[in-house]
Protein backbone atom coordinates (compact mmCIF):
# COMPACT_ATOMS: atom_id res chain seq x y z
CA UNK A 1 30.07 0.62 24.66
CA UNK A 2 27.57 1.01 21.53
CA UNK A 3 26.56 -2.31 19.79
CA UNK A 4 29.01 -1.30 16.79
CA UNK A 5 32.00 -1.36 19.75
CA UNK A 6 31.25 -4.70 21.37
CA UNK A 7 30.66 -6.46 17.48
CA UNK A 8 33.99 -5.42 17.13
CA UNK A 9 35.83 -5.98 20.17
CA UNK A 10 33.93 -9.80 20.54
CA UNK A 11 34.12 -10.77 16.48
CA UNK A 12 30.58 -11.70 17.26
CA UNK A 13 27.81 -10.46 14.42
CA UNK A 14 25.86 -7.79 15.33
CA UNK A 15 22.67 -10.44 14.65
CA UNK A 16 24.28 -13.31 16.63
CA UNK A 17 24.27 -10.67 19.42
CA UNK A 18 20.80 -9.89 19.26
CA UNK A 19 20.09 -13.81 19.27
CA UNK A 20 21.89 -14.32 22.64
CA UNK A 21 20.02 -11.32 23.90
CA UNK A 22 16.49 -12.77 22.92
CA UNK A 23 17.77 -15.65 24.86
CA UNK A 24 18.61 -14.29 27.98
CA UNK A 25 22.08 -14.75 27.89
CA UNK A 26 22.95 -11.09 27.49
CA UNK A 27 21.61 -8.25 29.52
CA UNK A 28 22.97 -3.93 28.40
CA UNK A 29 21.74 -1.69 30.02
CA UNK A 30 19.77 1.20 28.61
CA UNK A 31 20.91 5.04 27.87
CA UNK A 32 18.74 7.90 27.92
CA UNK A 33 18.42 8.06 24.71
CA UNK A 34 16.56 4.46 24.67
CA UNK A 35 20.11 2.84 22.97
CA UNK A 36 22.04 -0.54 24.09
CA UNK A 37 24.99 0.46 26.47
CA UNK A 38 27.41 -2.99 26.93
CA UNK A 39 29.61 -3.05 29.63
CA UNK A 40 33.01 -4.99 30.00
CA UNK A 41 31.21 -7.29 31.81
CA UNK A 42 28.84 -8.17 29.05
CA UNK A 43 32.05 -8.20 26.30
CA UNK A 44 32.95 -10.97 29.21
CA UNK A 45 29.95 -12.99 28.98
CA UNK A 46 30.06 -12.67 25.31
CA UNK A 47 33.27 -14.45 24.58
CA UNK A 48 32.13 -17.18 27.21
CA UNK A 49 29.46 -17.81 24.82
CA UNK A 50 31.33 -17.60 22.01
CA UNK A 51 33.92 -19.94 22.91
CA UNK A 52 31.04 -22.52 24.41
CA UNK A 53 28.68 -22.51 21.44
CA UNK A 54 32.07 -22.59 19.08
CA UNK A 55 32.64 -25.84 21.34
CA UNK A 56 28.93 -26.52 20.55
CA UNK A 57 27.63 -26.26 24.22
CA UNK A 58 23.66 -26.30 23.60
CA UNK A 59 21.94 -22.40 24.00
CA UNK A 60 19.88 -23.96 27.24
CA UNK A 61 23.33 -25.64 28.58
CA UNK A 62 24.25 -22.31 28.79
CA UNK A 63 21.33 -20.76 30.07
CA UNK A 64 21.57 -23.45 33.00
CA UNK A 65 25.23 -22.71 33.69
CA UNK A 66 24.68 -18.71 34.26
CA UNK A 67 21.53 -19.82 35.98
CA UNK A 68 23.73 -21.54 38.61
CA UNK A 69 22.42 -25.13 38.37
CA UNK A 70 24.85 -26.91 36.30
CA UNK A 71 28.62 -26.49 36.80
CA UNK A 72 31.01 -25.97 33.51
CA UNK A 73 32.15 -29.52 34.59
CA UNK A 74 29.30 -30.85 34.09
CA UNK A 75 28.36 -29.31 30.84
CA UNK A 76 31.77 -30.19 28.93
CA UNK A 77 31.25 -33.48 30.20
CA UNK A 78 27.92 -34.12 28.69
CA UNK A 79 29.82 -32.42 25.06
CA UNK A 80 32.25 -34.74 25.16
CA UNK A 81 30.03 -37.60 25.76
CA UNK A 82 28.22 -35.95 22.50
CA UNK A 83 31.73 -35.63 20.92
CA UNK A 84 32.43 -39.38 21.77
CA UNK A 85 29.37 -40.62 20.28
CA UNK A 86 29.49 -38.44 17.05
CA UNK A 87 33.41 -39.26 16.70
CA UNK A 88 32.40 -42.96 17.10
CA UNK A 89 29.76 -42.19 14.14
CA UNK A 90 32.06 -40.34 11.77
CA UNK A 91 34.84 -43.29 12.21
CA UNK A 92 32.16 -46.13 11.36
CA UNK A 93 31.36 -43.66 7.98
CA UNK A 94 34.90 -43.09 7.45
CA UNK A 95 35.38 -47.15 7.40
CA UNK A 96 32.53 -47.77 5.56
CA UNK A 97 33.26 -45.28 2.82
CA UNK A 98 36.75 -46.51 2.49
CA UNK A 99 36.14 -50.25 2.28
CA UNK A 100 32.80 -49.38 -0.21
CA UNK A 101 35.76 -47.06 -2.08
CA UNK A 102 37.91 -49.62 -2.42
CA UNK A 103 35.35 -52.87 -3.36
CA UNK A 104 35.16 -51.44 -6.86
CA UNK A 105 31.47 -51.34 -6.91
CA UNK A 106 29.33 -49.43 -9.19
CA UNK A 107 25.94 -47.76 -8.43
CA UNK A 108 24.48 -50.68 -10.37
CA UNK A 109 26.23 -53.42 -8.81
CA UNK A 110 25.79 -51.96 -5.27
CA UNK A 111 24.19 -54.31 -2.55
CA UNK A 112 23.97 -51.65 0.27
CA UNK A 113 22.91 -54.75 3.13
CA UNK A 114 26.40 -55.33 4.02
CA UNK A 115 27.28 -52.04 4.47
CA UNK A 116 23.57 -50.73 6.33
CA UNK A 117 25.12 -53.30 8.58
CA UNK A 118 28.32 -52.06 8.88
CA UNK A 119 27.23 -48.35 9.78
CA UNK A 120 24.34 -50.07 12.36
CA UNK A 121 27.57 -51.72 14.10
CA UNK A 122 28.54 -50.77 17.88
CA UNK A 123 32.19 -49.86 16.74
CA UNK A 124 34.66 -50.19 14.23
CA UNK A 125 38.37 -50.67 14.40
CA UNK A 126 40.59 -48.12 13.15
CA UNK A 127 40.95 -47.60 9.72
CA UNK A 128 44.03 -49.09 8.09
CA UNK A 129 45.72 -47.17 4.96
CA UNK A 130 46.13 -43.81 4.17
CA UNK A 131 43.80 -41.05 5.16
CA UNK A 132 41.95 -39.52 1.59
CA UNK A 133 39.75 -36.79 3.37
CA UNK A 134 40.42 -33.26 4.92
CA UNK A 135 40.11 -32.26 8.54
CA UNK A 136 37.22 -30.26 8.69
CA UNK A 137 38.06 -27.02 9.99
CA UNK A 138 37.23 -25.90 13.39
CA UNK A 139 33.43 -25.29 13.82
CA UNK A 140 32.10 -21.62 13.71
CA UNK A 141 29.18 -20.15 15.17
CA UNK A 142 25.92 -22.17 14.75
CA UNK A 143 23.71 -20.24 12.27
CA UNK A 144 20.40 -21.11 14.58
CA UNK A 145 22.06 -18.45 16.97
CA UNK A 146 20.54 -15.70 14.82
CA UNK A 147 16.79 -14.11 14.47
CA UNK A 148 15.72 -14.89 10.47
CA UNK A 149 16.04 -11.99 9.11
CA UNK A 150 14.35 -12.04 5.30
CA UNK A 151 16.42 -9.68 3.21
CA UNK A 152 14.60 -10.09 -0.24
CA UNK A 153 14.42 -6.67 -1.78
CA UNK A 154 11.79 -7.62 -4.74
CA UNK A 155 9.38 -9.74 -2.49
CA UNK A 156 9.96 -6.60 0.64
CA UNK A 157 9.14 -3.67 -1.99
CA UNK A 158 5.98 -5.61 -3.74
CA UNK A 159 4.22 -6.15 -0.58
CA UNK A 160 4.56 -2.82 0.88
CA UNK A 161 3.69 -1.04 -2.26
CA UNK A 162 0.87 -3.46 -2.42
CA UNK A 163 -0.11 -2.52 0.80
CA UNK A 164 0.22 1.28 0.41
CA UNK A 165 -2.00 0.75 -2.90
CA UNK A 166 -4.32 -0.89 -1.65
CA UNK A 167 -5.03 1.88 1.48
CA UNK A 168 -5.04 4.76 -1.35
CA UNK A 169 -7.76 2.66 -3.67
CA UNK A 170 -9.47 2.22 -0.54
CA UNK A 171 -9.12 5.84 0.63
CA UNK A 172 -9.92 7.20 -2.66
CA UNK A 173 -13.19 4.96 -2.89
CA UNK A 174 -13.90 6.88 0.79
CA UNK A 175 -13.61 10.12 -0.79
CA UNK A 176 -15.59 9.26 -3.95
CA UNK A 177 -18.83 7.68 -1.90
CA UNK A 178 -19.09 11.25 0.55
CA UNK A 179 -19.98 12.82 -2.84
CA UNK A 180 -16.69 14.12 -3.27
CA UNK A 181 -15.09 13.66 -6.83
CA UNK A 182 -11.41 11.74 -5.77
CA UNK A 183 -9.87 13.41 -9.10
CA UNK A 184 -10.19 16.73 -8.00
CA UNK A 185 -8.65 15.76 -4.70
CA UNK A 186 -4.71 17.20 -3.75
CA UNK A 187 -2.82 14.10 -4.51
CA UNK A 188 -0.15 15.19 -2.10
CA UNK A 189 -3.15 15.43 0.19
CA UNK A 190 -4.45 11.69 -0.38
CA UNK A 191 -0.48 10.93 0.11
CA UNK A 192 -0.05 11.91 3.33
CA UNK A 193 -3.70 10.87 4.39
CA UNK A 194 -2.09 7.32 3.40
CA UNK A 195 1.10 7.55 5.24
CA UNK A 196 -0.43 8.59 8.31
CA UNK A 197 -3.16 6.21 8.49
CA UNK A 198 -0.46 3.64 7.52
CA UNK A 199 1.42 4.57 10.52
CA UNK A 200 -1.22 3.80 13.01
CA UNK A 201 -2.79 0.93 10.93
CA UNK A 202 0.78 -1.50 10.47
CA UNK A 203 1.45 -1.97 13.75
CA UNK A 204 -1.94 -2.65 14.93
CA UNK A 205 -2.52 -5.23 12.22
CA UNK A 206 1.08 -7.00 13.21
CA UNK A 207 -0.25 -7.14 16.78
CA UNK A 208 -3.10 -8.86 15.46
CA UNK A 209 -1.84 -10.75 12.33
CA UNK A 210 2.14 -10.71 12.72
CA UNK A 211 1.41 -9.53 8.69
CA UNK A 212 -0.13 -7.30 6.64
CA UNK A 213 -2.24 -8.05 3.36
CA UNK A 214 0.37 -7.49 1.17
CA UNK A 215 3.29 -9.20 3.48
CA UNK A 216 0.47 -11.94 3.35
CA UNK A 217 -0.14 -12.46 -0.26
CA UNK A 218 3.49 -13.10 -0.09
CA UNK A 219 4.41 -15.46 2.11
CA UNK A 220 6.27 -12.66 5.03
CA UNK A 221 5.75 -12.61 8.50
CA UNK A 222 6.90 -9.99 11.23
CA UNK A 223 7.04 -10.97 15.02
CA UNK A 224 8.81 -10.72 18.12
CA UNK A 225 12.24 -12.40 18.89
CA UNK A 226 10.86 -15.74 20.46
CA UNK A 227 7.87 -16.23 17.47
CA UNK A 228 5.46 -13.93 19.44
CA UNK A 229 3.37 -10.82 17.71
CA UNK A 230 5.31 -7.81 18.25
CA UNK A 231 3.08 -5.52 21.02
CA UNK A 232 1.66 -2.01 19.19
CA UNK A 233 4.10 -0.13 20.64
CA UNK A 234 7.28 -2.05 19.02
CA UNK A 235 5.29 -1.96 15.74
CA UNK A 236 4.84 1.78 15.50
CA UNK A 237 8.64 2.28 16.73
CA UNK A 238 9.40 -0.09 13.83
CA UNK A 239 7.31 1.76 11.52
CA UNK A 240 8.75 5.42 12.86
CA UNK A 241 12.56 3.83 12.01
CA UNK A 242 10.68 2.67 8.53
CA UNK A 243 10.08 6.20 8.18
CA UNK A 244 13.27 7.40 8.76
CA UNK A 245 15.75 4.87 7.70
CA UNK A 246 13.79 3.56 4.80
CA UNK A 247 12.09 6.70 3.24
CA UNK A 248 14.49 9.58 4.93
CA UNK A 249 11.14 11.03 6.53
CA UNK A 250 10.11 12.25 2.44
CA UNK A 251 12.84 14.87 2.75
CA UNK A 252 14.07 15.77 -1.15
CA UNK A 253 17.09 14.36 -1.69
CA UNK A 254 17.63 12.97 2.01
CA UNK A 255 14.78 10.30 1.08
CA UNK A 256 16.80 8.85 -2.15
CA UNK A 257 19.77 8.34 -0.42
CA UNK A 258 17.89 6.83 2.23
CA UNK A 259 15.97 4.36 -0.10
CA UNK A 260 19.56 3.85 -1.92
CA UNK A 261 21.26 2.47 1.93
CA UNK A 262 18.31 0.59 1.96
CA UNK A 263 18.27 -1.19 -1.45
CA UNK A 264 21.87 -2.10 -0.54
CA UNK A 265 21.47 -3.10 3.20
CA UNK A 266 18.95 -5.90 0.60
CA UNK A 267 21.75 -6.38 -1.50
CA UNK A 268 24.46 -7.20 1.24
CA UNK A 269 21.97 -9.68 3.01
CA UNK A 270 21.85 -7.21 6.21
CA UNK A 271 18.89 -6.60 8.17
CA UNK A 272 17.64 -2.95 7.77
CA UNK A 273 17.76 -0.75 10.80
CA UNK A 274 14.04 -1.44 11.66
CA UNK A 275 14.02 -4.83 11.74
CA UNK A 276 16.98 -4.96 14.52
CA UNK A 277 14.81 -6.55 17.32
CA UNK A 278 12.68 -8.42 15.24
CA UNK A 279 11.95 -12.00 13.06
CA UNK A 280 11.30 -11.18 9.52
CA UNK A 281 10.60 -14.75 7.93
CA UNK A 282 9.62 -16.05 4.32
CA UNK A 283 7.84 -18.87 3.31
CA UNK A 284 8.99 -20.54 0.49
CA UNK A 285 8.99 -18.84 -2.93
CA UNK A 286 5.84 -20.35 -4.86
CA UNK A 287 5.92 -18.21 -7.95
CA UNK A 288 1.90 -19.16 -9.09
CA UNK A 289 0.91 -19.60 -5.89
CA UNK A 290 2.08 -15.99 -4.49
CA UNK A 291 2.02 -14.10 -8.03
CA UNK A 292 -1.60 -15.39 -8.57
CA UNK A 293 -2.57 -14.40 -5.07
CA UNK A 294 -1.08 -11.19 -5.76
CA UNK A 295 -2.49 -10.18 -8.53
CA UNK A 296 -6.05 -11.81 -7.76
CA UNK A 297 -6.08 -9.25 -4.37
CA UNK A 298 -5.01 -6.23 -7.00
CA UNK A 299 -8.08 -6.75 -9.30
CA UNK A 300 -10.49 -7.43 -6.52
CA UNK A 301 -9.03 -4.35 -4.41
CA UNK A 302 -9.79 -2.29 -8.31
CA UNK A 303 -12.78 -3.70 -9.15
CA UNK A 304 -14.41 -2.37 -5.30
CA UNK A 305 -12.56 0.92 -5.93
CA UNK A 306 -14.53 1.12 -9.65
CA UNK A 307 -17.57 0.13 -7.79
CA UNK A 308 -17.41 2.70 -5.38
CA UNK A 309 -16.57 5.14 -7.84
CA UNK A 310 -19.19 4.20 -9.81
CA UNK A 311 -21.83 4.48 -7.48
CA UNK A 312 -20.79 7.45 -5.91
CA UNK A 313 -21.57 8.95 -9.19
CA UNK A 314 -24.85 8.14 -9.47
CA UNK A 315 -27.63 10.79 -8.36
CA UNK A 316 -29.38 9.66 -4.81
CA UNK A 317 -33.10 9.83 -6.75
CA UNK A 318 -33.81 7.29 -9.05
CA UNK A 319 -36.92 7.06 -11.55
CA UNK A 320 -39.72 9.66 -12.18
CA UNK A 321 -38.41 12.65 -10.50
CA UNK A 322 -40.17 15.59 -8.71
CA UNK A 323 -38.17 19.08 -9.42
CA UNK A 324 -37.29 18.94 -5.82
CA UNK A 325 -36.04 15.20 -6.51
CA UNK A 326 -34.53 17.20 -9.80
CA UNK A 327 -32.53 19.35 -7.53
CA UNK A 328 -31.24 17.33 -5.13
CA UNK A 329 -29.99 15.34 -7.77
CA UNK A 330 -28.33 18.36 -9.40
CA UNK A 331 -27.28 19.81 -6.33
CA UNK A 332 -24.95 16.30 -6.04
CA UNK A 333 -24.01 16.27 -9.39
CA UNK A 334 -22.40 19.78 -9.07
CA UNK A 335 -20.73 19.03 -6.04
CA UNK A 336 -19.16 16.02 -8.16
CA UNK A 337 -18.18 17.59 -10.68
CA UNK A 338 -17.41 21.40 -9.63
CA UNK A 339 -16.22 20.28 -6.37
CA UNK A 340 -17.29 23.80 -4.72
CA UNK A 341 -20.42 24.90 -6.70
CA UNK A 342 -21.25 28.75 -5.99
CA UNK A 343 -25.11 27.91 -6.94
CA UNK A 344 -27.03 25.34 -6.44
CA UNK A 345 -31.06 24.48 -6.32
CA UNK A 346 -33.34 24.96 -3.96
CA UNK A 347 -36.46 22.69 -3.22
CA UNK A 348 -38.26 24.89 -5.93
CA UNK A 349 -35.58 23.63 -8.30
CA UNK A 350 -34.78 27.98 -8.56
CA UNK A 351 -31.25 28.67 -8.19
CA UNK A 352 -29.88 29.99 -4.77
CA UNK A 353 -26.33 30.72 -3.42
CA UNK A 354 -24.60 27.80 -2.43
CA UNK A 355 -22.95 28.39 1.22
CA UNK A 356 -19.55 29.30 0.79
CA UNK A 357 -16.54 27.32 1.86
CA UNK A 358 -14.76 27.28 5.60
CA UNK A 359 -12.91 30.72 5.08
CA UNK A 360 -13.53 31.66 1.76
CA UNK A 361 -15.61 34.90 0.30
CA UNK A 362 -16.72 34.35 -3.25
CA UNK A 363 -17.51 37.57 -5.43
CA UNK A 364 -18.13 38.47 -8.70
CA UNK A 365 -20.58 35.40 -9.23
CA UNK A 366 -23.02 36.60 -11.60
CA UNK A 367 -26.00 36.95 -9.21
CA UNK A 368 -27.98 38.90 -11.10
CA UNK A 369 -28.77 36.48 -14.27
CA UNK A 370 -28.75 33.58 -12.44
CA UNK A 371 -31.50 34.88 -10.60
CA UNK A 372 -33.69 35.91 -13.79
CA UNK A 373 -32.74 33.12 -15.68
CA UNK A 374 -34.10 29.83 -13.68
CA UNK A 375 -34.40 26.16 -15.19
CA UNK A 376 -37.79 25.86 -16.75
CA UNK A 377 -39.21 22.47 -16.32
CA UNK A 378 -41.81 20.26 -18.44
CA UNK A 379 -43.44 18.26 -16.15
CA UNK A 380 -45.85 15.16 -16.86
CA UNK A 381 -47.89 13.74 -13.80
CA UNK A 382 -45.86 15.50 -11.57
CA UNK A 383 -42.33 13.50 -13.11
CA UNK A 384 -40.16 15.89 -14.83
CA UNK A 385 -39.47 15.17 -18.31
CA UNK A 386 -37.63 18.01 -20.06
CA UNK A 387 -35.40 21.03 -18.58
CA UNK A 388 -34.80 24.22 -20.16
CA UNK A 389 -32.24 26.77 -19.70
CA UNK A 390 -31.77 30.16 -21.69
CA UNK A 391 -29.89 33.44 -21.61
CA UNK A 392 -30.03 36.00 -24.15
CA UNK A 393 -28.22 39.35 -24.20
CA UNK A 394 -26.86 42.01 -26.63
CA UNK A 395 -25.04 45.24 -26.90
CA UNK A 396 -22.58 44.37 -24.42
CA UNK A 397 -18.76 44.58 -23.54
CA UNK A 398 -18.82 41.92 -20.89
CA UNK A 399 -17.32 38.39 -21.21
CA UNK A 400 -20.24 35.70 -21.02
CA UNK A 401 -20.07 33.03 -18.95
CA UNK A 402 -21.12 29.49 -20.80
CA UNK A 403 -22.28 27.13 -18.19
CA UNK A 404 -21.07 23.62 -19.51
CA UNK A 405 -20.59 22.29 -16.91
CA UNK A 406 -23.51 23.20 -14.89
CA UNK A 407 -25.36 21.55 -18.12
CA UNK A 408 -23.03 18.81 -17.85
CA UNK A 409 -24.71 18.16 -14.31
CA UNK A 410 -27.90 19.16 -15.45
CA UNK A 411 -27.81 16.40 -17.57
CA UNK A 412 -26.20 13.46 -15.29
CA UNK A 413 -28.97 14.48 -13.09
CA UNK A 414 -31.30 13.40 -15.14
CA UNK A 415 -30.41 11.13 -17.78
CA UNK A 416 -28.50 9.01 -15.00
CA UNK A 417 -31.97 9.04 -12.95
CA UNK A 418 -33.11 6.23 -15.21
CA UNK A 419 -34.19 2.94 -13.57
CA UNK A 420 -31.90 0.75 -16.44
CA UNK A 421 -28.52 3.35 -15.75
CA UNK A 422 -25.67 1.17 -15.83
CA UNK A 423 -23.36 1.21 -12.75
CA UNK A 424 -20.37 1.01 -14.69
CA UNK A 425 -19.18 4.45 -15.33
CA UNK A 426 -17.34 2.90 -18.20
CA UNK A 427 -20.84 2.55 -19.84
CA UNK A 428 -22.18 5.90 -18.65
CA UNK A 429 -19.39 8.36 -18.81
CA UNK A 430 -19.75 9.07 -22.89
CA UNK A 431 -22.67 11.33 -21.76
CA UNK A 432 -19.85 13.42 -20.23
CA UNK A 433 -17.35 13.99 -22.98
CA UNK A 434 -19.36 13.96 -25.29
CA UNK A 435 -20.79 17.27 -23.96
CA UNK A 436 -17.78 19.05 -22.62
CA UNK A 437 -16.25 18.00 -26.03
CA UNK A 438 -19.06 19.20 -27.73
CA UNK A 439 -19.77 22.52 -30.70
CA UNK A 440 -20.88 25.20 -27.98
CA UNK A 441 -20.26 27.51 -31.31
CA UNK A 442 -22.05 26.12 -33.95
CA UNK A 443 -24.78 24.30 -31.52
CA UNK A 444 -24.88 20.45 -31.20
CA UNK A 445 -27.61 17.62 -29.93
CA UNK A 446 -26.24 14.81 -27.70
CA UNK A 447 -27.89 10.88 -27.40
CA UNK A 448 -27.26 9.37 -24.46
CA UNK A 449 -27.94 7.55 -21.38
CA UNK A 450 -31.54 7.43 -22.61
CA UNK A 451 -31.43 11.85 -22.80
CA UNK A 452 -31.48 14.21 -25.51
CA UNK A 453 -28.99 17.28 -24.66
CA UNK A 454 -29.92 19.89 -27.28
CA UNK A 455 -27.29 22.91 -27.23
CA UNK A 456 -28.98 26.30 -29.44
CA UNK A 457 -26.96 29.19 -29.84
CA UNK A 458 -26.89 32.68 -31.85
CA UNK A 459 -24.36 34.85 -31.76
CA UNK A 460 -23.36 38.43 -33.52
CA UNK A 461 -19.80 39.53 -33.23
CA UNK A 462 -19.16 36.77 -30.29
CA UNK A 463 -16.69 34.34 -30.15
CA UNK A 464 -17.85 31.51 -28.49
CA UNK A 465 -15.64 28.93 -26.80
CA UNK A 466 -16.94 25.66 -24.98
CA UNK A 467 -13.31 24.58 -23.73
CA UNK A 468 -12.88 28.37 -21.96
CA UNK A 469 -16.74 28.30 -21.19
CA UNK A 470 -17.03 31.97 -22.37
CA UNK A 471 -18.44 34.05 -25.07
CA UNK A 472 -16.28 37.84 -25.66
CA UNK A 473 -17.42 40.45 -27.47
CA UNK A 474 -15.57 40.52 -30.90
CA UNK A 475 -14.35 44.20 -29.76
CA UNK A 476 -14.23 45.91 -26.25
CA UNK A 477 -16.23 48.53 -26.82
CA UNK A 478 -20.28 48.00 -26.75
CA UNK A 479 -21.04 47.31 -30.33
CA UNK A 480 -23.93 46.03 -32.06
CA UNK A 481 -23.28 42.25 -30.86
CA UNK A 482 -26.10 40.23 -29.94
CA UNK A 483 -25.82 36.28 -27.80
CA UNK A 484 -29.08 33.77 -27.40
CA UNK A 485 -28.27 30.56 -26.33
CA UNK A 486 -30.74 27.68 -24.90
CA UNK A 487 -30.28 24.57 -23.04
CA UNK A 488 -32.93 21.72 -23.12
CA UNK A 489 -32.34 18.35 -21.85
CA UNK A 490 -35.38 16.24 -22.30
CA UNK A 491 -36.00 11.91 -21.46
CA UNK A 492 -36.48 9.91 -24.68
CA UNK A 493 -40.14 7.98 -24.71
């Protein structure tokens, strides 16, 4: 029979059950399929342990009768010797209250030495008058004979978001120091990245731990049924049910009904599916204590993820730069920023074709005028101190390409070259908007990070457009139009 069967054939919980099996006292059998199969012979065994511990028969009593060395005789014997004693007890505090019930006294008038006595006596005689108290009804299971199972929905939910957070900052700050820009990523990408390293990264650090940070920072612990750490294998089955039971596997639709069962498994003080063979304990709420741990680990787990960011951003040559230093630099900025530049510099600092991506052909990139139009670089002692980029054109049908942000990169590369650059790209990234936000019509000149960005441009029946990055020929036909523009980013003294 399935464990929902023998809960309801015995009356026992389904969590009492797994208690007496963590002890021993109950052995199913396995099916294929990897689920519990009781027998009538367990459902036996089960009510003999339900009646005994109902008697209050100790959990190793019991262990020692199926183990063959002590006899039921003996065991009921020794309860009833128990019984004696605590019946003796309860009669001397049923005196005791009745004759301090009946003295009249008052909290303030109490001398409790007479009646200390009284309760330290050997035995009482029976109580004479009527009987004021209740029976006490007959004793149910103890509520030891259960694995803790913490069934907290806020405290669950915080530390596993915490913890799934935390792996995407840390992920993301990954991403950002291999040069790549995180914010051009595939969130659905970085998602699944997340869950997948999650899946092989839980268990292992509740073999090692019996927590996780975030189950840590607030006061949970997962381990096995007798206090030990669960073994890597029962973590990642935990985690697969997790997957299933908790989040319905992501499947649309499937995955909020899930979450809803789960929310209400919380609600109902039932342990969730996953956490069947398991002890899932909580330390005492401490709300500054865990809060303020909480949110001390969030800003330190942001402020590295800024820092990596940050850095990642900067160009790898710092100070007076060579033009092969120059396009190194620019070569990372691209990346960075385009994600998938089509050209890039070579150690010449002349443009070249970047290689294209695993499995992709790029046409139609405008090979011939990047070729005849190379930076032109002011040099002094061999440092580079001003670059200059110009196009000019005229009589044309063609839609021009405006490169802004190829001069946006242009211009990290240098200006963030500077020995005094901030980290912070908080303090760096005006450089940024202020060019892609900038008059690519009209012409412009830009301040910053210790740079002046000067934008020049002339233009006869063109309408230029920065946010678009092209210029187009006021009429399709070729008409006298006419475009000149010219790029120069040079250091400030």
């Amino acid at each position: 029979m399935t464990s929902k069967e023998i809960e309801s054939r015995s009356g026992v919980p389904r969590a009492n059950i797994r208690y007496y099996e963590a002890e021993g006292l109950l052995r199913p059998a396995r099916a294929k399929n990897g689920y519990r199969d009781y027998s009538e012979a367990d459902l036996a065994v089960l009510e003999r342990v339900k009646l005994l511990r109902r008697l209050g028969v100790p959990i190793e009593e019991l262990k020692a009768l199926q183990g063959g060395s002590r006899s039921l005789s003996e065991a009921l014997d020794r309860r009833l010797a128990a019984l004696g004693g605590e019946r003796e007890a309860l009669e001397r505090v049923a005196q005791v209250c009745g004759q301090l019930r009946q003295s009249g006294e008052t909290f303030e008038t109490l001398d409790p030495g007479t009646y200390l006595t009284a309760l330290d006596a050997p035995a009482l005689p029976p109580a004479a008058g009527e009987v004021w108290w209740k029976a006490p009804p007959a004793p149910a299971l103890p509520a030891s004979d259960a694995l803790p199972v913490y069934t907290g929905l806020t405290r669950r939910l915080l530390a596993r978001l915490f913890d799934e957070w935390g792996l995407t900052l840390v992920l993301i700050a990954a991403i950002a120091l291999t040069g790549r820009n995180p914010s051009l990523a595939n969130g659905l990408a970085i998602q699944f990245a997340v869950e997948v390293i999650w899946l092989f990264l839980e268990p292992l650090l509740l073999r090692l731990f019996g927590t996780t940070p975030g189950k840590a920072l607030l006061g949970l612990r997962i381990t096995g049924t007798s206090g030990e750490r669960l073994s890597y294998s029962e973590g990642f089955t935990r985690h697969l049910l997790l997957l299933w039971y908790g989040k319905g596997a992501f499947i649309p639709i499937w995955s909020w009904i899930q979450m809803f069962r789960t929310a209400n498994r919380c609600w109902n003080d039932e342990p969730q599916p996953w956490d069947v063979d398991t002890a899932y304990t909580a330390a005492p709420f401490r709300p500054l204590r865990h809060i303020g741990a909480f949110v001390l680990a969030a800003a330190l787990i942001s402020v590295c993820g800024e820092a990596a960011n940050s850095y990642s951003q900067l160009p790898p040559n710092r100070g007076d730069l060579t033009v092969a230093e120059f396009a190194e630099n620019y070569n990372r900025q691209a990346v960075y920023i385009l994600s998938s530049p089509t050209w890039i510099l070579d150690e010449a600092g002349a443009w070249k074709r970047a290689p294209d991506p695993p499995g992709v052909i790029v046409t139609g990139t405008g090979a011939s005028w990047r070729r005849n139009h190379d930076f032109r670089y002011t040099l002094e002692n061999g440092a580079v101190r001003a670059v200059t980029w110009e196009r000019s054109l005229e009589n044309t049908e063609e839609w021009i390409y405006i490169p802004v942000y190829d001069i946006t990169a242009a211009a990290t590369a240098l200006a963030w070259s500077r020995e005094n650059t901030p980290l912070w790209t908080s303090a760096r990234k005006g450089l940024v908007s202020d060019l892609v936000g900038a008059d690519w019509e009209n012409g412009f000149t830009v301040r910053k990070n210790g740079a002046v960005i000067t934008w020049e441009v002339e233009s006869r029946n063109f309408y230029v457009n920065g946010d678009s990055g092209l210029a187009v020929p006021v009429d399709d036909a070729k008409a006298d139009n006419f475009l000149f523009w010219r790029c120069t980013i040079a250091l400030e003294e």
